[in-house]
Protein backbone atom coordinates (compact mmCIF):
# COMPACT_ATOMS: atom_id res chain seq x y z
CA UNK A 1 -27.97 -17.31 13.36
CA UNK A 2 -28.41 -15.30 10.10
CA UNK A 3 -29.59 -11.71 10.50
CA UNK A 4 -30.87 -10.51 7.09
CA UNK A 5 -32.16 -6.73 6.52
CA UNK A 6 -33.91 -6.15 2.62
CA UNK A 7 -35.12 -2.75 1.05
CA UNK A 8 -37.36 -3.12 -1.27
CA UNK A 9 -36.82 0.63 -2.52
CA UNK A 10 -33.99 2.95 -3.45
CA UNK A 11 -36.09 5.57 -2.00
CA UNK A 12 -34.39 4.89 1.35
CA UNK A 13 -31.97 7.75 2.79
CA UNK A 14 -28.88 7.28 3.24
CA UNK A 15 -29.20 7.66 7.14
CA UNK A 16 -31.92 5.07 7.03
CA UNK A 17 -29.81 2.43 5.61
CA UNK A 18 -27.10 3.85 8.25
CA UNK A 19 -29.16 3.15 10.87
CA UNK A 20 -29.79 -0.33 10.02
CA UNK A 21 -25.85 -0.94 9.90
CA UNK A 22 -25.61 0.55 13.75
CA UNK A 23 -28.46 -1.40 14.43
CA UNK A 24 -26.80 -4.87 13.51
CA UNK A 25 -23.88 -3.69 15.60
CA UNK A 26 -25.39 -2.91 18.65
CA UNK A 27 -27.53 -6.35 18.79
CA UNK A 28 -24.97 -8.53 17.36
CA UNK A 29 -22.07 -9.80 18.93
CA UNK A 30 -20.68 -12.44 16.14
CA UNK A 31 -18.53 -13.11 14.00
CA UNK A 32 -17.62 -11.03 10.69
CA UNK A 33 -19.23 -13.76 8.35
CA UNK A 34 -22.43 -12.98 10.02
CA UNK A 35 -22.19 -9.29 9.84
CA UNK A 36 -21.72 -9.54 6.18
CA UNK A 37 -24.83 -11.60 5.85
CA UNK A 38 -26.11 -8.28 6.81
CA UNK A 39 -24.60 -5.99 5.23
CA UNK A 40 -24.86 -7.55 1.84
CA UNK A 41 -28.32 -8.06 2.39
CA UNK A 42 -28.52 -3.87 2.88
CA UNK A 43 -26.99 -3.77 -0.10
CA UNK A 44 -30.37 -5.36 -2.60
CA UNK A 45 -30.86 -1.64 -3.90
CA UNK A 46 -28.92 -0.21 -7.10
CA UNK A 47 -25.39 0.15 -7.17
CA UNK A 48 -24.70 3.42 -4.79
CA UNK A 49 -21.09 4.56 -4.19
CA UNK A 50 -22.41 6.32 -0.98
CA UNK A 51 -24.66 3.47 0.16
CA UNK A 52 -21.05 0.55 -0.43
CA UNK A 53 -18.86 3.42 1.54
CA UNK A 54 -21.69 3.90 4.58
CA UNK A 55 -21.54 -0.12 5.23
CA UNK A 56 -17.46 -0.06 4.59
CA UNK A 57 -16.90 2.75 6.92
CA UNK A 58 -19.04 0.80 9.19
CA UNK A 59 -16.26 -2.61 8.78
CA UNK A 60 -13.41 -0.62 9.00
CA UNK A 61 -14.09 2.30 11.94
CA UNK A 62 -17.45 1.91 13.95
CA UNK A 63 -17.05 -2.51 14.50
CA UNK A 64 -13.64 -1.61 16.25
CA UNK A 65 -15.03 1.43 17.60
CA UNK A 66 -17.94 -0.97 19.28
CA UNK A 67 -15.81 -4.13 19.79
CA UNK A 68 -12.81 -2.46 21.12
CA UNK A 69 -10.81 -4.27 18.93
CA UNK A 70 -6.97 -3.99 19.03
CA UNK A 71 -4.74 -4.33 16.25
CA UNK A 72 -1.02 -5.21 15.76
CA UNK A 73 1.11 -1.71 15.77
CA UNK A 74 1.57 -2.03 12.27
CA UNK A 75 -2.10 -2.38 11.15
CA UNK A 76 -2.95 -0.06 13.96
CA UNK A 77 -1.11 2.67 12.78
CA UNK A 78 -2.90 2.80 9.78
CA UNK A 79 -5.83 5.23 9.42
CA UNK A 80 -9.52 4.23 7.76
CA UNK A 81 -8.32 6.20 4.56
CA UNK A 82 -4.78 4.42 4.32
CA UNK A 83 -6.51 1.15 4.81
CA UNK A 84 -8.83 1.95 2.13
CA UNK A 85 -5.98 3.26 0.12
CA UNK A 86 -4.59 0.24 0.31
CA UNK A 87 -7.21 -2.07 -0.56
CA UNK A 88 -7.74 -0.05 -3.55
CA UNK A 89 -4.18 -1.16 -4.99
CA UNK A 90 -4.65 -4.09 -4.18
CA UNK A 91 -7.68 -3.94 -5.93
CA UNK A 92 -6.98 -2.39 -9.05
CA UNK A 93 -3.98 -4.27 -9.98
CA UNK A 94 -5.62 -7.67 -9.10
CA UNK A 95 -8.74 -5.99 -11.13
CA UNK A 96 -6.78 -5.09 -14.03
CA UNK A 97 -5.75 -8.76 -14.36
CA UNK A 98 -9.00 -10.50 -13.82
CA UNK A 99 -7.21 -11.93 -11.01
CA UNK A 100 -10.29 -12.39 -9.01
CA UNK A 101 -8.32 -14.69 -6.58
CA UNK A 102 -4.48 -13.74 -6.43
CA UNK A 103 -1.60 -14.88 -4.43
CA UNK A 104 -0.59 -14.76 -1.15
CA UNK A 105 2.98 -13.20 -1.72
CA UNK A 106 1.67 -11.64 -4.53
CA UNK A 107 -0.87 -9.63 -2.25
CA UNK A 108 1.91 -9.29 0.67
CA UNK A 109 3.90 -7.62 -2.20
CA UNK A 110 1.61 -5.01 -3.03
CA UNK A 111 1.27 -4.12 0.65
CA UNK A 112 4.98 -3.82 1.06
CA UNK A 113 4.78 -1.44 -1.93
CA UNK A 114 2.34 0.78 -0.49
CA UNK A 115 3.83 0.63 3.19
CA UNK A 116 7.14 1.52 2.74
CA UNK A 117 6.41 4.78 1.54
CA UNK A 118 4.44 5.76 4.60
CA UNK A 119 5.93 8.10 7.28
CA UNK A 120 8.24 6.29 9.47
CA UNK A 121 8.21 3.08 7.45
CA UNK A 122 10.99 0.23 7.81
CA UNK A 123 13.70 0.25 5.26
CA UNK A 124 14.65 -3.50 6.34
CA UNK A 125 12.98 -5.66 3.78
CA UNK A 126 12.92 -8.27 6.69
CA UNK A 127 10.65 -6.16 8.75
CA UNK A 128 8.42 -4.88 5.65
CA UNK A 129 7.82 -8.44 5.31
CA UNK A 130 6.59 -9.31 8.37
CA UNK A 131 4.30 -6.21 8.59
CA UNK A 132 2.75 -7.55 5.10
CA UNK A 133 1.63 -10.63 6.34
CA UNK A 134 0.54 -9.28 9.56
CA UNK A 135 -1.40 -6.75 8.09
CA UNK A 136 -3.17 -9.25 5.61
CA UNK A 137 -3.86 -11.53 8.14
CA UNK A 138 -5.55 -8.32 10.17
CA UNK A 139 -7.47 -7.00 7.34
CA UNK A 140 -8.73 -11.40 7.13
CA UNK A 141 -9.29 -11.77 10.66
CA UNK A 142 -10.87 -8.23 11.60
CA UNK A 143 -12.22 -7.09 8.97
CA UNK A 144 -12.94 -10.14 6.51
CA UNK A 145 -12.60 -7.54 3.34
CA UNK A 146 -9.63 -10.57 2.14
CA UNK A 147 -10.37 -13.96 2.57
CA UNK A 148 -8.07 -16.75 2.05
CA UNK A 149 -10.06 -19.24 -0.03
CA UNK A 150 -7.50 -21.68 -0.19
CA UNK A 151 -3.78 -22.05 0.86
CA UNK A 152 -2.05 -19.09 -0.03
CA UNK A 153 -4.62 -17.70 -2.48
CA UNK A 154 -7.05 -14.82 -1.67
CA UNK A 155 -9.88 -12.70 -3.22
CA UNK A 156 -11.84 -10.18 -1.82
CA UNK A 157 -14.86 -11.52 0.35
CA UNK A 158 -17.56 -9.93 -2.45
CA UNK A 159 -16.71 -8.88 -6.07
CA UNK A 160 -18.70 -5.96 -4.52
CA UNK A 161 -16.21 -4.99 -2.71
CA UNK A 162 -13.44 -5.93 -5.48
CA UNK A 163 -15.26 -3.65 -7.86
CA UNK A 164 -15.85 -0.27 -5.09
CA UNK A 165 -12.24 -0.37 -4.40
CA UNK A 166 -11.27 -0.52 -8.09
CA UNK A 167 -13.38 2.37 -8.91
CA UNK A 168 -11.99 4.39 -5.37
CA UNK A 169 -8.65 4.21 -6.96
CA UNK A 170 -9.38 5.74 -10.16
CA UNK A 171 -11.49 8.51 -7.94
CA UNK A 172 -10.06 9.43 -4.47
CA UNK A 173 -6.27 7.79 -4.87
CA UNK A 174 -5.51 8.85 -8.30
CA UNK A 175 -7.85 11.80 -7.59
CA UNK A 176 -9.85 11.65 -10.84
CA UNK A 177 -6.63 12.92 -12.88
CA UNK A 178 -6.90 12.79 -16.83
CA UNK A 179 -4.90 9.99 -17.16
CA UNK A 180 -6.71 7.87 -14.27
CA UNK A 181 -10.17 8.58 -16.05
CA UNK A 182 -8.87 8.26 -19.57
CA UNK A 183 -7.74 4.51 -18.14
CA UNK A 184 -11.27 3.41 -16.98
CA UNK A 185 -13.09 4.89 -19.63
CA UNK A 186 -11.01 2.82 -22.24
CA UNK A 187 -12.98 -0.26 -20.22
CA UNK A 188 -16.16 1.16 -20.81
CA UNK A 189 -17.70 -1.51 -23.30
CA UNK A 190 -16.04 -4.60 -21.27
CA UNK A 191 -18.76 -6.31 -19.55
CA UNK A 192 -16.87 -6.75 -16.18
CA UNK A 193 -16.14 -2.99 -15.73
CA UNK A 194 -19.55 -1.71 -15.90
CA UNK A 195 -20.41 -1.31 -12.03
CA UNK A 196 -16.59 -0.25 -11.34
CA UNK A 197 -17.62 2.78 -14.23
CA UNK A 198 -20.97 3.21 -12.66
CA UNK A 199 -19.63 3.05 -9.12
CA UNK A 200 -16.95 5.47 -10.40
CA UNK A 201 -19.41 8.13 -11.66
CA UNK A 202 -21.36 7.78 -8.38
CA UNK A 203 -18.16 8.86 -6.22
CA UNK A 204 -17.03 11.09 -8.55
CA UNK A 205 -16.70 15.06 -7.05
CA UNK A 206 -17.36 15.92 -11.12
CA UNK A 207 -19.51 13.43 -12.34
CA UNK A 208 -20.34 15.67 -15.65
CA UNK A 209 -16.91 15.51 -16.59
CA UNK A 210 -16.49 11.51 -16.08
CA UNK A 211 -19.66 10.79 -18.36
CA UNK A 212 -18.61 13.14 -20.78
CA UNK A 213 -15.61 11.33 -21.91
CA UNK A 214 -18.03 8.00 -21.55
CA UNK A 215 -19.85 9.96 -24.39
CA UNK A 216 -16.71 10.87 -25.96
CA UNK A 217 -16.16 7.29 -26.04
CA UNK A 218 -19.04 5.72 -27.21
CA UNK A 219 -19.93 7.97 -30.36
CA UNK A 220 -15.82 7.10 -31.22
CA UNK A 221 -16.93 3.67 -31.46
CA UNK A 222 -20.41 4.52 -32.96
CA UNK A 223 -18.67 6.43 -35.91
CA UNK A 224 -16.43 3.51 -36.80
């Protein structure tokens, strides 16, 4: 069964497009792979920050909300935004590398770094372990943002998603400080970056200023 939903315009609202994620929830009871059939399918128009975090928000929070879904405490404890947080690390540092499929441990690793410094975290290395791989194996299993596309090695599910998250950090984790937009924009003319900038500038709170230095950077490399 393969469920597929295409807009032909970018002239849809945002709510429209919403609605047609709810829909898919209400009338499907699958699993995730099928969901994302959807959802990617949603996803035909232009690259939209706002249009990628409507159908995330709809992985992460309304699919448990609807399924009931329970978590292991660990995973549970985290919030939408620290999950999102997270994937962003993981997702810049795997990004920076062109490590479109990355290691197990290595993944586990970056999880361990972002965990222990959460309220209430475990300062047994043992323990921090353990919550790593459950929580990899949760975001796999429940959400299907990580796949594991071969023993030990993962990528995200969609360089869609790769890319949103990579932008996200630069935007909402680093919180678009000088030296996090000063980073991206040095990755301006590299091929691979251009829908993390363009994702970037459509999340941005100050858009103006991110394109600015864009155009800082370009007539640089146009007066060479």
């Amino acid at each position: 069964m393969i469920i597929k939903i295409r807009i032909a315009s970018a002239d849809f609202s945002i709510a429209q497009v919403n609605n047609a994620v709810n829909t898919i929830i209400k009338i499907v009871s699958i699993n995730r792979h099928i969901l994302y059939t959807a959802l990617l399918s949603v996803f035909v128009v232009p690259p939209s920050a706002e249009l990628y975090k409507e159908g995330l928000d709809a992985l992460l929070k309304k699919w448990d909300a609807k399924r009931g879904i329970q978590r292991d405490q660990i995973y549970k404890k985290l919030s939408v935004q620290r999950k999102e947080d997270l994937l962003s690390k993981i997702a810049l540092t795997t990004f920076e590398k062109s490590e479109y499929f990355f290691k197990q441990k290595a993944a586990e690793q970056y999880i361990i770094e972002y965990i222990k410094n959460l309220p209430d975290a475990s300062n047994d290395p043992e323990v921090l372990q353990l919550d790593s791989e459950k929580i990899i194996k949760s975001i796999e299993a429940q959400h299907g943002l990580l796949v594991e596309r071969a023993k030990g090695i993962y990528s995200f599910s969609h360089l869609t998603f790769h890319e949103y998250f990579t932008a996200r950090e630069f935007i909402s984790v680093q919180q678009s400080s000088d030296e996090a937009l000063q980073s991206l924009v040095k990755h301006f003319t590299e091929k691979r970056w251009r829908e993390v900038c363009l994702l970037a500038v459509g999340m941005s709170p100050n858009a103006n200023r991110l394109l600015l230095l864009i155009k800082n950077t370009v007539d640089k490399l146009v007066s060479i």
